[in-house]
C-alpha atoms as a PDB file:
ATOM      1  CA  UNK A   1     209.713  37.259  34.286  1.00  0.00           C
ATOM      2  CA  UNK A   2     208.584  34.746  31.680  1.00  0.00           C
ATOM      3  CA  UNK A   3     208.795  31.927  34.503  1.00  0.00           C
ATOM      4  CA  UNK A   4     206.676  33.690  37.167  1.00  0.00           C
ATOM      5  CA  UNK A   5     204.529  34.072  34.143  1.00  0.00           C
ATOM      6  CA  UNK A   6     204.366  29.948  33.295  1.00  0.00           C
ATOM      7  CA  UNK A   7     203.894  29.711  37.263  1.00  0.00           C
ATOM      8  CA  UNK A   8     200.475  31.615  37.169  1.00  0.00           C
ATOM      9  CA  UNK A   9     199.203  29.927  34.225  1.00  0.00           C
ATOM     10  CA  UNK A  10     200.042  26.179  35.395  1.00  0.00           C
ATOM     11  CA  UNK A  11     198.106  27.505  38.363  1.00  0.00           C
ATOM     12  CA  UNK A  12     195.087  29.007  37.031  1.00  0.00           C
ATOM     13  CA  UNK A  13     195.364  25.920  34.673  1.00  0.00           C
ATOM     14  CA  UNK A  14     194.720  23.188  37.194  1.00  0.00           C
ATOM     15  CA  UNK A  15     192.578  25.450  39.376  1.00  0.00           C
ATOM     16  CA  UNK A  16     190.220  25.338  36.519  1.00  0.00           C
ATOM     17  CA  UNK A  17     190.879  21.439  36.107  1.00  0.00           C
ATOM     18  CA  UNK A  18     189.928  21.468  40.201  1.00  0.00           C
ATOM     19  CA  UNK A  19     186.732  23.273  39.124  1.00  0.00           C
ATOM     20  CA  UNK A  20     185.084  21.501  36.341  1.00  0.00           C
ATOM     21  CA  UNK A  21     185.589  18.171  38.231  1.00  0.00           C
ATOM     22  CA  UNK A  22     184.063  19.756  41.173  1.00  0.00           C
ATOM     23  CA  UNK A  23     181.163  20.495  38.926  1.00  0.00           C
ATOM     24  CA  UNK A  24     180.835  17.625  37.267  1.00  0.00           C
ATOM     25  CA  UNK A  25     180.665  15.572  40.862  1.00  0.00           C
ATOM     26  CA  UNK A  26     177.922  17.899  41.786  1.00  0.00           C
ATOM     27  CA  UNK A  27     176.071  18.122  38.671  1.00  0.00           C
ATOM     28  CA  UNK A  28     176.188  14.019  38.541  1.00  0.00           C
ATOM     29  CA  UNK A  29     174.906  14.243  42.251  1.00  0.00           C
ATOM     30  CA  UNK A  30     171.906  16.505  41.342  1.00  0.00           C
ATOM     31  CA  UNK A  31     171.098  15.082  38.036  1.00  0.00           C
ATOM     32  CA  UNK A  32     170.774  11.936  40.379  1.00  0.00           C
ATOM     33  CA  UNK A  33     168.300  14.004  42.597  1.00  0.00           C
ATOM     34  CA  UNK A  34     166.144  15.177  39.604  1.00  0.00           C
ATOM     35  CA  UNK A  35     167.512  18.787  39.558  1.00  0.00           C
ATOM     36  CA  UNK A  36     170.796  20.699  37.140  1.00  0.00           C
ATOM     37  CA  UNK A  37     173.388  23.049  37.927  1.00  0.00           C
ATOM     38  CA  UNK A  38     174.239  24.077  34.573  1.00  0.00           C
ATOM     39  CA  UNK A  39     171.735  25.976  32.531  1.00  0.00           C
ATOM     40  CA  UNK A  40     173.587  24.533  29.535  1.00  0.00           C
ATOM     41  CA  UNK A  41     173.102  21.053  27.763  1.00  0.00           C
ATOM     42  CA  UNK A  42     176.818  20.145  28.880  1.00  0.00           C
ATOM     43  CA  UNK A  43     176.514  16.931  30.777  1.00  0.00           C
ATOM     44  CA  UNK A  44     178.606  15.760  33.838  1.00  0.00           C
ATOM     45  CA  UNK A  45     180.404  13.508  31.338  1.00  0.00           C
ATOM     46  CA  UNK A  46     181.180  16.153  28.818  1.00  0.00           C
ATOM     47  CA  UNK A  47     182.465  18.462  32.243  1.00  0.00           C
ATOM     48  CA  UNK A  48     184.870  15.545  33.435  1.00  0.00           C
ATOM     49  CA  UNK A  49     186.285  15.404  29.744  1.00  0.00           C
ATOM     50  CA  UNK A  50     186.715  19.183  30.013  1.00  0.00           C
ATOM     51  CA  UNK A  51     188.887  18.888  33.341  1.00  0.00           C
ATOM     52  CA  UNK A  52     190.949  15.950  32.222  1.00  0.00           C
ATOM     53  CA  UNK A  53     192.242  18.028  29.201  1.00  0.00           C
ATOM     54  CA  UNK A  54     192.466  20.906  31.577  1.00  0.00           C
ATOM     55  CA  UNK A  55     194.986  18.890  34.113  1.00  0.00           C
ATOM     56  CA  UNK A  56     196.570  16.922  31.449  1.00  0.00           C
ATOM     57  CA  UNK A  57     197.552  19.757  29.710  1.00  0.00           C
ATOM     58  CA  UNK A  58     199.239  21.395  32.517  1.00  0.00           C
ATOM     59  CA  UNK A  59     201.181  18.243  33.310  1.00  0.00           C
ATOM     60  CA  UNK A  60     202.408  18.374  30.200  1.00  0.00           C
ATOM     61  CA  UNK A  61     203.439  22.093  30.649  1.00  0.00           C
ATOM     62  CA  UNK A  62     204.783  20.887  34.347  1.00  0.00           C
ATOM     63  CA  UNK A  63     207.499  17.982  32.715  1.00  0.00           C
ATOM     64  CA  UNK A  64     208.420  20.269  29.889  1.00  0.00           C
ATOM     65  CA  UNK A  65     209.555  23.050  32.576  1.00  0.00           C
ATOM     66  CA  UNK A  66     211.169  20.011  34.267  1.00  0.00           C
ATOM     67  CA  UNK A  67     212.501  19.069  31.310  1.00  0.00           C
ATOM     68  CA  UNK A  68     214.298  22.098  30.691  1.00  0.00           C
ATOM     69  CA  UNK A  69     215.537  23.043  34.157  1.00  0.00           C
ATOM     70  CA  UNK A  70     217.321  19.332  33.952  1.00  0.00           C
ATOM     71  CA  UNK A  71     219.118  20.056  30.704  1.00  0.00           C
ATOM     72  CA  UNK A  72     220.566  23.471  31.886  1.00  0.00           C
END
């Protein structure tokens, strides 16, 4: 149960990663154009930080499941 569980978040996890690098891409190619995306004062900078956090965090979850599926 618990590992179906992990499986969902490490999804959702780098889904959102997927997203917020998508965004940032597009926000970067309309802030080049003049016009924003986000309503928000969250740059396309600040949005690529976001989804390198995102994805490195679920690596991290990824080797530690791994990890333990090695040592049994």
């Amino acid at each position: 149960m618990s590992e179906k569980l992990f499986q969902i978040i490490y999804r959702v996890l780098l889904l959102v990663s997927f997203l917020l690098l998508f965004l940032a891409v597009l926000e970067r190619v309309l802030l080049s154009f003049g016009y924003t995306l986000i309503l928000v004062s969250y740059g396309p900078g600040k949005l690529l930080e976001y989804a390198g956090i995102s994805a490195l965090f679920t690596a991290v979850l990824l080797l530690r499941q791994i990890r333990d599926c090695i040592k049994k």
